[in-house]
PDB file of N, CA and C in Angstrom:
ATOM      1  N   UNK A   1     -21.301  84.052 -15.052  1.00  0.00           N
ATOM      2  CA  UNK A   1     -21.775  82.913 -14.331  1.00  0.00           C
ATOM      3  C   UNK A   1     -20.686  81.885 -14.091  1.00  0.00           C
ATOM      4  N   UNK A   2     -19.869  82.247 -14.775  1.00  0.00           N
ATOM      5  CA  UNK A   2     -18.513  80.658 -14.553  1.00  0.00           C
ATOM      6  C   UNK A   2     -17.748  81.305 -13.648  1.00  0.00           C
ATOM      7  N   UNK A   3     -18.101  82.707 -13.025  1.00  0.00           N
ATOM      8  CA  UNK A   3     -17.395  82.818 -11.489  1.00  0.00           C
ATOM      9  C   UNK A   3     -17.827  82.150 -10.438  1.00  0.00           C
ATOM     10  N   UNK A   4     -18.869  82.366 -10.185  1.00  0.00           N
ATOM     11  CA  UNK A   4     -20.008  81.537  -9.031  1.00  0.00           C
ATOM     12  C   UNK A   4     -19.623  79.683  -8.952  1.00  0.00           C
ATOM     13  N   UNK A   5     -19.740  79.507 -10.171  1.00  0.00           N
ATOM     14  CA  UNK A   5     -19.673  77.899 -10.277  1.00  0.00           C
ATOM     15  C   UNK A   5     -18.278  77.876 -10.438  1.00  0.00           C
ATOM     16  N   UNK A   6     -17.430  78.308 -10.804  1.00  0.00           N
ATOM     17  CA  UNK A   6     -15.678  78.397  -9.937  1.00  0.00           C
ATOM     18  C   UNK A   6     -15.522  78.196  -8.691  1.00  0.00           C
ATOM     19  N   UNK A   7     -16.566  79.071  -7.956  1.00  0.00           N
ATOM     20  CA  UNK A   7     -16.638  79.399  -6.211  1.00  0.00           C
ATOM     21  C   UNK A   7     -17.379  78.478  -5.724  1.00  0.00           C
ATOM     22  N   UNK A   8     -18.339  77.960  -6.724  1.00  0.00           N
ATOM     23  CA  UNK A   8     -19.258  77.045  -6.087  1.00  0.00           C
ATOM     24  C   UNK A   8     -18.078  75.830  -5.735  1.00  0.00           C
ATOM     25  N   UNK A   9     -17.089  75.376  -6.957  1.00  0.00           N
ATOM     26  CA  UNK A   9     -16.476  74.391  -6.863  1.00  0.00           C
ATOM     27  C   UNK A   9     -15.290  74.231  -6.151  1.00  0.00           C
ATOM     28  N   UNK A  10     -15.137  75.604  -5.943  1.00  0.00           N
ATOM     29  CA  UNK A  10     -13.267  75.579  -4.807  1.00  0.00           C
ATOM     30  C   UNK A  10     -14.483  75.852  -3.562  1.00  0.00           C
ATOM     31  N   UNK A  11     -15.183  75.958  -3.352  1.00  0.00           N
ATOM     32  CA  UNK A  11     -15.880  75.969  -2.045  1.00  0.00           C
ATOM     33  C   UNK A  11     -16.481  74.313  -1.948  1.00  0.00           C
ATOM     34  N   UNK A  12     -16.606  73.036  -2.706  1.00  0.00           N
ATOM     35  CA  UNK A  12     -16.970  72.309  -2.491  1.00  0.00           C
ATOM     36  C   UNK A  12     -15.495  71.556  -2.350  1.00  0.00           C
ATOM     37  N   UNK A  13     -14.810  71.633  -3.133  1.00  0.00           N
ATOM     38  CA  UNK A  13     -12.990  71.387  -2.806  1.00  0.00           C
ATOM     39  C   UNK A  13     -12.863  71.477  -1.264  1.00  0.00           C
ATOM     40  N   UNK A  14     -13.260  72.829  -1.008  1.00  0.00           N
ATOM     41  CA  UNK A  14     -12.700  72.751   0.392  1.00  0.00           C
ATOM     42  C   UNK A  14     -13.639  71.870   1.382  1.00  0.00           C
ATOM     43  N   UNK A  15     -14.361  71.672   1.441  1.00  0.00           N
ATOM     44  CA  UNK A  15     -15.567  71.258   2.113  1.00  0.00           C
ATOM     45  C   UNK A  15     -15.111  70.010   2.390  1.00  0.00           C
ATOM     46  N   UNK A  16     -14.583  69.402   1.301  1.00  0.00           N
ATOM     47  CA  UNK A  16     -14.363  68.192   0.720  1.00  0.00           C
ATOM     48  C   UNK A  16     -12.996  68.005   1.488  1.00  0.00           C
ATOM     49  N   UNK A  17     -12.099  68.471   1.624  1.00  0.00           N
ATOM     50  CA  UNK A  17     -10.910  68.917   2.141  1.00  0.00           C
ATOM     51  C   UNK A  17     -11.232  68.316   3.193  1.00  0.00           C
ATOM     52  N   UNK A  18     -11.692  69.424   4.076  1.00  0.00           N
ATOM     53  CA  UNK A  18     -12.086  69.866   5.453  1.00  0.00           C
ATOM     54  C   UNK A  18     -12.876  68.696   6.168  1.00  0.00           C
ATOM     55  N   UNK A  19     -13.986  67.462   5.054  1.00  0.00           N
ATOM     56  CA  UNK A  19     -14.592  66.631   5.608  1.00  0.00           C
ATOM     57  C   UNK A  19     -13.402  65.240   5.843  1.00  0.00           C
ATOM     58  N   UNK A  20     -12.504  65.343   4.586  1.00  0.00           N
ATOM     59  CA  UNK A  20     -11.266  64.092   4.537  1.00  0.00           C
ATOM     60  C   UNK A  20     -10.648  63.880   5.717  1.00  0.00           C
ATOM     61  N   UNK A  21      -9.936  65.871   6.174  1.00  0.00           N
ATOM     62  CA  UNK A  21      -8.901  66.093   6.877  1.00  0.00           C
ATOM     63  C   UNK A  21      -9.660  65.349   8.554  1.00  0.00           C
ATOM     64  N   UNK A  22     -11.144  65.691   8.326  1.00  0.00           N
ATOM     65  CA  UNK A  22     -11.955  65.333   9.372  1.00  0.00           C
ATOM     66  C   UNK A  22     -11.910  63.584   9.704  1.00  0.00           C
ATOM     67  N   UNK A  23     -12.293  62.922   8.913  1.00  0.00           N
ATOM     68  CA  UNK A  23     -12.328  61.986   8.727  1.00  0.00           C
ATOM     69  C   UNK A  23     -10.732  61.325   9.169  1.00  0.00           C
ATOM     70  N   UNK A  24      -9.614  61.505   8.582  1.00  0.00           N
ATOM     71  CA  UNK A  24      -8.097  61.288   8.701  1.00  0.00           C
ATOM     72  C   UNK A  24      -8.025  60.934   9.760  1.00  0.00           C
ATOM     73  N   UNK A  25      -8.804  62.529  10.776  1.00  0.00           N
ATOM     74  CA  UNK A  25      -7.972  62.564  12.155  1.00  0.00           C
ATOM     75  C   UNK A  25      -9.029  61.745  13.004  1.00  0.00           C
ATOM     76  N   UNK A  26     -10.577  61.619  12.555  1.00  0.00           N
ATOM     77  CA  UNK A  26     -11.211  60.296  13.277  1.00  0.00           C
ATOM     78  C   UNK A  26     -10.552  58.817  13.394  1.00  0.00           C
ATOM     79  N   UNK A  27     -10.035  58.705  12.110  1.00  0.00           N
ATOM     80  CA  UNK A  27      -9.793  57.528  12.031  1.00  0.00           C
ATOM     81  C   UNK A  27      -8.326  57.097  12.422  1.00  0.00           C
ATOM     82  N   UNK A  28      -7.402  57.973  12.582  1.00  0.00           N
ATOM     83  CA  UNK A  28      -6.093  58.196  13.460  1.00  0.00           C
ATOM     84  C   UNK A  28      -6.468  57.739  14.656  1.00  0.00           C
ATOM     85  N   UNK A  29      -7.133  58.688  15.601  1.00  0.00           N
ATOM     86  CA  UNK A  29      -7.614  58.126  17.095  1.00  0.00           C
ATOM     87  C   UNK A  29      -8.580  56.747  17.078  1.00  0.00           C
ATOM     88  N   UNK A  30      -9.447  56.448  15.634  1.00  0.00           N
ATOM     89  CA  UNK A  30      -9.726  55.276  16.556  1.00  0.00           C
ATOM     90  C   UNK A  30      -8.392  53.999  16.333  1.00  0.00           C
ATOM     91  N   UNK A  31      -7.547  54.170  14.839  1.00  0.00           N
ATOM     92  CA  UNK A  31      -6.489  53.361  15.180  1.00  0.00           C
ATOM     93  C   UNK A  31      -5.596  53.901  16.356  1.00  0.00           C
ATOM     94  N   UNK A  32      -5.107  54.687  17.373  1.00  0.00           N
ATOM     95  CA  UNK A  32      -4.476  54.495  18.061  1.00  0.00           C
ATOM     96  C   UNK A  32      -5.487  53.721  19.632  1.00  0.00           C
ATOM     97  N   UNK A  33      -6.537  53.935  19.494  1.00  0.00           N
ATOM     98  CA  UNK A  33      -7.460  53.433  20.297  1.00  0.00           C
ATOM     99  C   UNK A  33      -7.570  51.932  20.459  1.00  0.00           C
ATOM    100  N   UNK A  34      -7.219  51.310  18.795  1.00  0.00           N
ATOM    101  CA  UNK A  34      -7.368  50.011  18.301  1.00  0.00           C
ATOM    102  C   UNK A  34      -5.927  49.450  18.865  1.00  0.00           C
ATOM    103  N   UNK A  35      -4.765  50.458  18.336  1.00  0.00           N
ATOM    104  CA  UNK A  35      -3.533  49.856  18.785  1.00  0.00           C
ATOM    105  C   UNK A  35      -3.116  49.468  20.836  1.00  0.00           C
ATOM    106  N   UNK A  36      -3.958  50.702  21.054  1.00  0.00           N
ATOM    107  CA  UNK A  36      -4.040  50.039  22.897  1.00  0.00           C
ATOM    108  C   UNK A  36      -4.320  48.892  22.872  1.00  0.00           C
ATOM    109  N   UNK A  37      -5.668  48.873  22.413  1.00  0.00           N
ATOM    110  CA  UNK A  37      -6.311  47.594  22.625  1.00  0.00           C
ATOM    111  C   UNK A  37      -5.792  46.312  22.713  1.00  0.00           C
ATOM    112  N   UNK A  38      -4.960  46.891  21.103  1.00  0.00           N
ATOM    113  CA  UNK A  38      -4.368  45.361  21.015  1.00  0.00           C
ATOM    114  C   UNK A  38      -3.190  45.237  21.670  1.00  0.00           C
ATOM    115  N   UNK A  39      -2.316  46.083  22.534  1.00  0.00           N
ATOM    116  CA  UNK A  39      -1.577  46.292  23.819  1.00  0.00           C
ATOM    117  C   UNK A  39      -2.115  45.548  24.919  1.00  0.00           C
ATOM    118  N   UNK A  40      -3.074  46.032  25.218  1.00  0.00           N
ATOM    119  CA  UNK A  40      -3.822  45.503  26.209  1.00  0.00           C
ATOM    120  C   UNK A  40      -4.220  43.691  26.180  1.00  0.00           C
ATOM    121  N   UNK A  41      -4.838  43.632  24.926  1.00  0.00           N
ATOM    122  CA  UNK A  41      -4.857  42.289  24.668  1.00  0.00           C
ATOM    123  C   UNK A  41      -3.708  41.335  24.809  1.00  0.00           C
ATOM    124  N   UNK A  42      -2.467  41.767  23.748  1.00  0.00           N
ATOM    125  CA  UNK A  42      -1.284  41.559  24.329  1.00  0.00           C
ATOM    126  C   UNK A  42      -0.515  41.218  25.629  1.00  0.00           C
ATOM    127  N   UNK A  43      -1.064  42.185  26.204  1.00  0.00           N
ATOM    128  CA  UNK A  43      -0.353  41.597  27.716  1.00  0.00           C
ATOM    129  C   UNK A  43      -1.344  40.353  28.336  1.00  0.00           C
ATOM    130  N   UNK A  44      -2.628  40.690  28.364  1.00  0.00           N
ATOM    131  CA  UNK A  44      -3.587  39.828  28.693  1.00  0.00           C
ATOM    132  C   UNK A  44      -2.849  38.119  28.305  1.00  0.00           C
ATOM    133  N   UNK A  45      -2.713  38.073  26.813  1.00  0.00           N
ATOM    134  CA  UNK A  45      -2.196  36.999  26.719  1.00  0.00           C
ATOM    135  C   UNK A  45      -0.648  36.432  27.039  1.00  0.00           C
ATOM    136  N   UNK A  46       0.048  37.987  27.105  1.00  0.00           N
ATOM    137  CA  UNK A  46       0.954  37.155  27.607  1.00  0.00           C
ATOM    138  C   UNK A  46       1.119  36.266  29.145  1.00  0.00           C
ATOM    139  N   UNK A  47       0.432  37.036  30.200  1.00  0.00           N
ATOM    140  CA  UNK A  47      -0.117  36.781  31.348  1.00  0.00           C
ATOM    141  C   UNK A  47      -0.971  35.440  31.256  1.00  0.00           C
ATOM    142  N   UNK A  48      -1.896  35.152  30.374  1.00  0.00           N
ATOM    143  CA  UNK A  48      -2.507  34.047  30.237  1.00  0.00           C
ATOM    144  C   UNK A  48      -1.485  32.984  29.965  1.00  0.00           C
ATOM    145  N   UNK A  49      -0.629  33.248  29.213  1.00  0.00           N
ATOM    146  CA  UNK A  49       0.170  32.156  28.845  1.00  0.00           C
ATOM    147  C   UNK A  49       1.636  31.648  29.619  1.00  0.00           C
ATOM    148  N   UNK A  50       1.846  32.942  30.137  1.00  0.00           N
ATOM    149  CA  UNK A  50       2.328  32.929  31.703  1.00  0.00           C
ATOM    150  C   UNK A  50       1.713  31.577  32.463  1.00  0.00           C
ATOM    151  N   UNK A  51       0.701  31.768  32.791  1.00  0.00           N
ATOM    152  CA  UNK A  51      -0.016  30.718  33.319  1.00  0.00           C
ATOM    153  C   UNK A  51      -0.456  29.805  33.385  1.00  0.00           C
ATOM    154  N   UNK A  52      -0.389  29.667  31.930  1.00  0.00           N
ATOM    155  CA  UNK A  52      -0.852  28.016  31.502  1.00  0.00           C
ATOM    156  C   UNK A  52       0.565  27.477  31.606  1.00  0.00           C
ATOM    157  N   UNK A  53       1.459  28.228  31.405  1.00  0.00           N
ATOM    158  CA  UNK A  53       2.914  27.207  31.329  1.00  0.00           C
ATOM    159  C   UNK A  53       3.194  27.110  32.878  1.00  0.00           C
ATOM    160  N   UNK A  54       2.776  27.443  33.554  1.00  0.00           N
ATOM    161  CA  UNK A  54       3.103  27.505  34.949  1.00  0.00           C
ATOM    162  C   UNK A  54       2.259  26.348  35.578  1.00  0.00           C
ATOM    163  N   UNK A  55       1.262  26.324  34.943  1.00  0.00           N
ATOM    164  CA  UNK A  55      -0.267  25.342  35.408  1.00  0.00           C
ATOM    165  C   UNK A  55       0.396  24.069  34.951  1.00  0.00           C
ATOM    166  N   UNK A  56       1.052  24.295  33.899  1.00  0.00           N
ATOM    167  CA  UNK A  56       1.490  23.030  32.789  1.00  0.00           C
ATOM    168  C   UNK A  56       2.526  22.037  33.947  1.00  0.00           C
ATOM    169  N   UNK A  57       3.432  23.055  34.399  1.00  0.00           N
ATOM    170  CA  UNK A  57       4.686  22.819  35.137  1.00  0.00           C
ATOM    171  C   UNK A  57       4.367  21.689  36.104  1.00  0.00           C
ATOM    172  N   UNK A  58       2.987  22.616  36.761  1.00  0.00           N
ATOM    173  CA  UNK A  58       2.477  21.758  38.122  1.00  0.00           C
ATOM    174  C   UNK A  58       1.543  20.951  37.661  1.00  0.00           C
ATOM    175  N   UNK A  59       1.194  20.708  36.754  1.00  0.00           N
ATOM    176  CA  UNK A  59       0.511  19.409  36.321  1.00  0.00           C
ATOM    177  C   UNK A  59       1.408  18.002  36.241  1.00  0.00           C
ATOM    178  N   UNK A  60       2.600  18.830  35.664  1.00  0.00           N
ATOM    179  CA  UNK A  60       3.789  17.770  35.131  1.00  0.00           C
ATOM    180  C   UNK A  60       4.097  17.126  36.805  1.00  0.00           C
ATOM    181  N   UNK A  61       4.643  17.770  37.639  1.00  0.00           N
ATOM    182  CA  UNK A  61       4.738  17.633  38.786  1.00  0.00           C
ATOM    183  C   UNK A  61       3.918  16.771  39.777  1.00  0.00           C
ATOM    184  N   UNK A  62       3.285  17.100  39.615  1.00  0.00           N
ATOM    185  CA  UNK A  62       1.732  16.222  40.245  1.00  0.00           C
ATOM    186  C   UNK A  62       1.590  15.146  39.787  1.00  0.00           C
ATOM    187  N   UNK A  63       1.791  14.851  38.290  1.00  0.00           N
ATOM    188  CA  UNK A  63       1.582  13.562  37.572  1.00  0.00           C
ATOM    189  C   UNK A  63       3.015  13.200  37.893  1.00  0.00           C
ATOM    190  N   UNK A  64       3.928  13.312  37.722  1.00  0.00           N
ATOM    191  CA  UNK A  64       4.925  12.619  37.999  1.00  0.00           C
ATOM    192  C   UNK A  64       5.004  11.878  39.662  1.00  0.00           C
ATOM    193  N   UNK A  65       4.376  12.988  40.361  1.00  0.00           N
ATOM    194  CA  UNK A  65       4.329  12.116  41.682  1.00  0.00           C
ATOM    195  C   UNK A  65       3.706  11.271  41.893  1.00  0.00           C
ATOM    196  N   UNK A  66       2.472  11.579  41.051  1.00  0.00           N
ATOM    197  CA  UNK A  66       1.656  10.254  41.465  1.00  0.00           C
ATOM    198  C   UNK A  66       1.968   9.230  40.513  1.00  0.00           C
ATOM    199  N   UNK A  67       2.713   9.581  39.694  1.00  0.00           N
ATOM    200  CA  UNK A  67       3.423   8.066  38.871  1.00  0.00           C
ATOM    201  C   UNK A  67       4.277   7.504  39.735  1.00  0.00           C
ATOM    202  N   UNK A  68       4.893   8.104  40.643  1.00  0.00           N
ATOM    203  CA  UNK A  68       5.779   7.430  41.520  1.00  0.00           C
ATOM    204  C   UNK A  68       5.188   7.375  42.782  1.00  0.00           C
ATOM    205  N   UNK A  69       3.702   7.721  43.246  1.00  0.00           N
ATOM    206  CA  UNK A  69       3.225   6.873  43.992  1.00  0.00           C
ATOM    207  C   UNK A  69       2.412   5.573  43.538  1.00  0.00           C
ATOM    208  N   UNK A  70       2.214   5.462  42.164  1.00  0.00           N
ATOM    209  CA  UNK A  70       1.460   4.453  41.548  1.00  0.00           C
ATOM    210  C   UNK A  70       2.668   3.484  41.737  1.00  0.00           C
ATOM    211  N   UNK A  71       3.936   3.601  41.724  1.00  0.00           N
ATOM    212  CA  UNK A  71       5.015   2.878  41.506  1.00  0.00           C
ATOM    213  C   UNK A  71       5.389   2.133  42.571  1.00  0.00           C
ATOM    214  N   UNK A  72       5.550   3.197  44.014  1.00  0.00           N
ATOM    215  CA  UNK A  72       5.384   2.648  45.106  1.00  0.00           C
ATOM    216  C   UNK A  72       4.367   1.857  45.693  1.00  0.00           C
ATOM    217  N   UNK A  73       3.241   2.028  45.238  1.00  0.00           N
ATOM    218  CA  UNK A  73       1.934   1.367  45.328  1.00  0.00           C
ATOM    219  C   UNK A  73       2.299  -0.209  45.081  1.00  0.00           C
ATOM    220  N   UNK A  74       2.282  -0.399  43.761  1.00  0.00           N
ATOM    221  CA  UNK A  74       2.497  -1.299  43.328  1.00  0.00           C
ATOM    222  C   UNK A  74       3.699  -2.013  43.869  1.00  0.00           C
ATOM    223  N   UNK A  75       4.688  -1.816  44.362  1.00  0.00           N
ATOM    224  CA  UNK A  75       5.591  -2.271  44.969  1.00  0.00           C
ATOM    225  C   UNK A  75       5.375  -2.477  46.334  1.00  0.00           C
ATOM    226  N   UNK A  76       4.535  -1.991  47.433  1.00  0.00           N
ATOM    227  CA  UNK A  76       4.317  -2.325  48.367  1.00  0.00           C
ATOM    228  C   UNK A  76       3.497  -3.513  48.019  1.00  0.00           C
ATOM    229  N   UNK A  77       2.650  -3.305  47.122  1.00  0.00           N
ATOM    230  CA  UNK A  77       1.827  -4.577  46.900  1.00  0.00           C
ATOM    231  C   UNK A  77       2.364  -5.805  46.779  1.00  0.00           C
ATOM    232  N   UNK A  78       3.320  -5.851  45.804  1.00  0.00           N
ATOM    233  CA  UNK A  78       3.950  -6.932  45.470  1.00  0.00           C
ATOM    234  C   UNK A  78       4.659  -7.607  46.949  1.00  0.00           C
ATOM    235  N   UNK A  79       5.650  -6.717  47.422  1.00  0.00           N
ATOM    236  CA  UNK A  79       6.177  -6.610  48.934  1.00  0.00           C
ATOM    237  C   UNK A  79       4.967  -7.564  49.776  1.00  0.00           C
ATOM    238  N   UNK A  80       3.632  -6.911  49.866  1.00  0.00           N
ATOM    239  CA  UNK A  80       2.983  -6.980  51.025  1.00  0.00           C
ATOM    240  C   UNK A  80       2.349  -8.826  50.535  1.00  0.00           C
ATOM    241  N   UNK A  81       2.332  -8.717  49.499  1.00  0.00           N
ATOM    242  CA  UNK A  81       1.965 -10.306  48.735  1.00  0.00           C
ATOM    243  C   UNK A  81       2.693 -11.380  48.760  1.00  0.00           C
ATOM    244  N   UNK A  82       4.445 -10.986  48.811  1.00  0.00           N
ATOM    245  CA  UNK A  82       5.565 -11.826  49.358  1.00  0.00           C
ATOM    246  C   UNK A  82       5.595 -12.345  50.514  1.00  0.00           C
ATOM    247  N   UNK A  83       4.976 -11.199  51.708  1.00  0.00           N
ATOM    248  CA  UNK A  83       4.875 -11.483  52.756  1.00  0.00           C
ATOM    249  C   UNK A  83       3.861 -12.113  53.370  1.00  0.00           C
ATOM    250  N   UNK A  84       2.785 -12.435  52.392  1.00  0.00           N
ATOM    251  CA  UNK A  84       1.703 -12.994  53.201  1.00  0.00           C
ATOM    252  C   UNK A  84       2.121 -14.333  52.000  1.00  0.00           C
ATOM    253  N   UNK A  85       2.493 -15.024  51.141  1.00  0.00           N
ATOM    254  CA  UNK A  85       2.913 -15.744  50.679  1.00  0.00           C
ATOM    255  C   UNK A  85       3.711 -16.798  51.830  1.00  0.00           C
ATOM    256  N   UNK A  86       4.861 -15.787  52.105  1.00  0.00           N
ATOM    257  CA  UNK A  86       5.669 -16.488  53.121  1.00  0.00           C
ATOM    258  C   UNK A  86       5.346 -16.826  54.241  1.00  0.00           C
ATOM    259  N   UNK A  87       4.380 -15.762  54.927  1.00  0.00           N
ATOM    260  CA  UNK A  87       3.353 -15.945  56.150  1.00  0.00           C
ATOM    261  C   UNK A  87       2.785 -17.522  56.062  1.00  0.00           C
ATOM    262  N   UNK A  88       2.168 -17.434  54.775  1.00  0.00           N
ATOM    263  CA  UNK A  88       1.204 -19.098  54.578  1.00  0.00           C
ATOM    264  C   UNK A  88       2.187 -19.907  54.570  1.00  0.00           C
ATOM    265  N   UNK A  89       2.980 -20.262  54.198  1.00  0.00           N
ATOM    266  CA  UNK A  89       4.540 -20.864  53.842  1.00  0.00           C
ATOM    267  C   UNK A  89       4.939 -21.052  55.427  1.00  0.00           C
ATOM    268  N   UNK A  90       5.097 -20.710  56.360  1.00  0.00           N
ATOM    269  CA  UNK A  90       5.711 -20.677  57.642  1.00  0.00           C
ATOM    270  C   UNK A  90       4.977 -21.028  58.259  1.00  0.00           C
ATOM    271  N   UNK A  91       3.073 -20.650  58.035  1.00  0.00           N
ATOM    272  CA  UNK A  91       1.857 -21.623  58.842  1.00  0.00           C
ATOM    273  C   UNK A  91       2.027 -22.826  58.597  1.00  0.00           C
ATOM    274  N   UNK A  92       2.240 -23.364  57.073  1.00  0.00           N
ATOM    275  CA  UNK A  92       2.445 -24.740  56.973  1.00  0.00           C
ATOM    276  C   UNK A  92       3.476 -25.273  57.184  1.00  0.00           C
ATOM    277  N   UNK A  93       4.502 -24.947  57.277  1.00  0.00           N
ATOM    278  CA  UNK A  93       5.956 -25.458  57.967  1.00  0.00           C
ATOM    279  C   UNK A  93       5.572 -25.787  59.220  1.00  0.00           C
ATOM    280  N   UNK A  94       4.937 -24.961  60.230  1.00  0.00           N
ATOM    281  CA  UNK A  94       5.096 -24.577  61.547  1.00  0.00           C
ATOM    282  C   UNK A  94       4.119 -25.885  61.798  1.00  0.00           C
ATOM    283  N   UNK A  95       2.995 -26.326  60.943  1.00  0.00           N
ATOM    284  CA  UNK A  95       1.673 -27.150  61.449  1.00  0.00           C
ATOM    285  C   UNK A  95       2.277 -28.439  61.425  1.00  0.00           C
ATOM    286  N   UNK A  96       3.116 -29.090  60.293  1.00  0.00           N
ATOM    287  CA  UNK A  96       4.101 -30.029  60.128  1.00  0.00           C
ATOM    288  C   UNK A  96       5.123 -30.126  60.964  1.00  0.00           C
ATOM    289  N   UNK A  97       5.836 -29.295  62.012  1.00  0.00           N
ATOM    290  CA  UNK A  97       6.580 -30.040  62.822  1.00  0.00           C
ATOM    291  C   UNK A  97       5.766 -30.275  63.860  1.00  0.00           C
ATOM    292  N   UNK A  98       6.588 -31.436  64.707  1.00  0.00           N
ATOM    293  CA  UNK A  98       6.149 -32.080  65.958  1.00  0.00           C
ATOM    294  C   UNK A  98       6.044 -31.165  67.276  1.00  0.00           C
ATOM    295  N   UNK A  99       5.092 -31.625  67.968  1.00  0.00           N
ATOM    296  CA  UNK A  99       4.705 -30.769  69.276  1.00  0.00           C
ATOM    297  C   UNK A  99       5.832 -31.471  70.003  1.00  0.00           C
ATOM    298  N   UNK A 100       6.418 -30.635  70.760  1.00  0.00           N
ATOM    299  CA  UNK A 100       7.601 -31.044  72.075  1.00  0.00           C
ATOM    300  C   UNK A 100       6.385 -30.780  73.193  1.00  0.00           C
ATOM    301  N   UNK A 101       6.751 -32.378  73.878  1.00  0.00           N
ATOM    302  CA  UNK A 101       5.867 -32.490  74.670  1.00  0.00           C
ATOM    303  C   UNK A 101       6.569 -32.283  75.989  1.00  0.00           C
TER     304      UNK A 101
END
């Protein structure tokens, strides 16, 4: 009887084997499956981040212009306030001299 249960046990050895070796090579393909992925993901972000620095660029750009149209703004203002300053300034000069008759 300790032949059978010898055979019983190198036959469960192998089984055992045969389910590991099974298992090994499942779990091989789903890590190379996993490693695409994270390839894939990879580029995804690098592309994403591609883009935000690019978005970033033209944000910077945009705000800078309109800081220097806020700048010009404000300087026409001031400009356009000198001139109507002086405008009133030259009405009352002009009302104070004498009519040539």
């Amino acid at each position: 009887m300790k032949t059978p249960d010898f055979l019983d046990k190198l036959v469960g050895l192998f089984q055992n084997a045969i389910a590991s070796l099974q298992e090994n090579k499942q779990l091989k393909s789903e890590n190379a499956q996993l490693k695409s992925d994270n390839a894939d993901l990879q580029t995804q972000l690098n592309t994403a981040t591609s883009t935000s620095k690019d978005l970033q660029t033209k944000l910077d750009a945009v705000t800078a212009s309109l800081n220097a149209d806020e700048l010009d703004k404000a300087d026409t203002e001031a400009k356009l306030a000198t001139l109507e300053q002086l405008s009133t300034q030259l009405e009352s000069v002009s009302t104070q001299l004498p009519v040539a008759a």
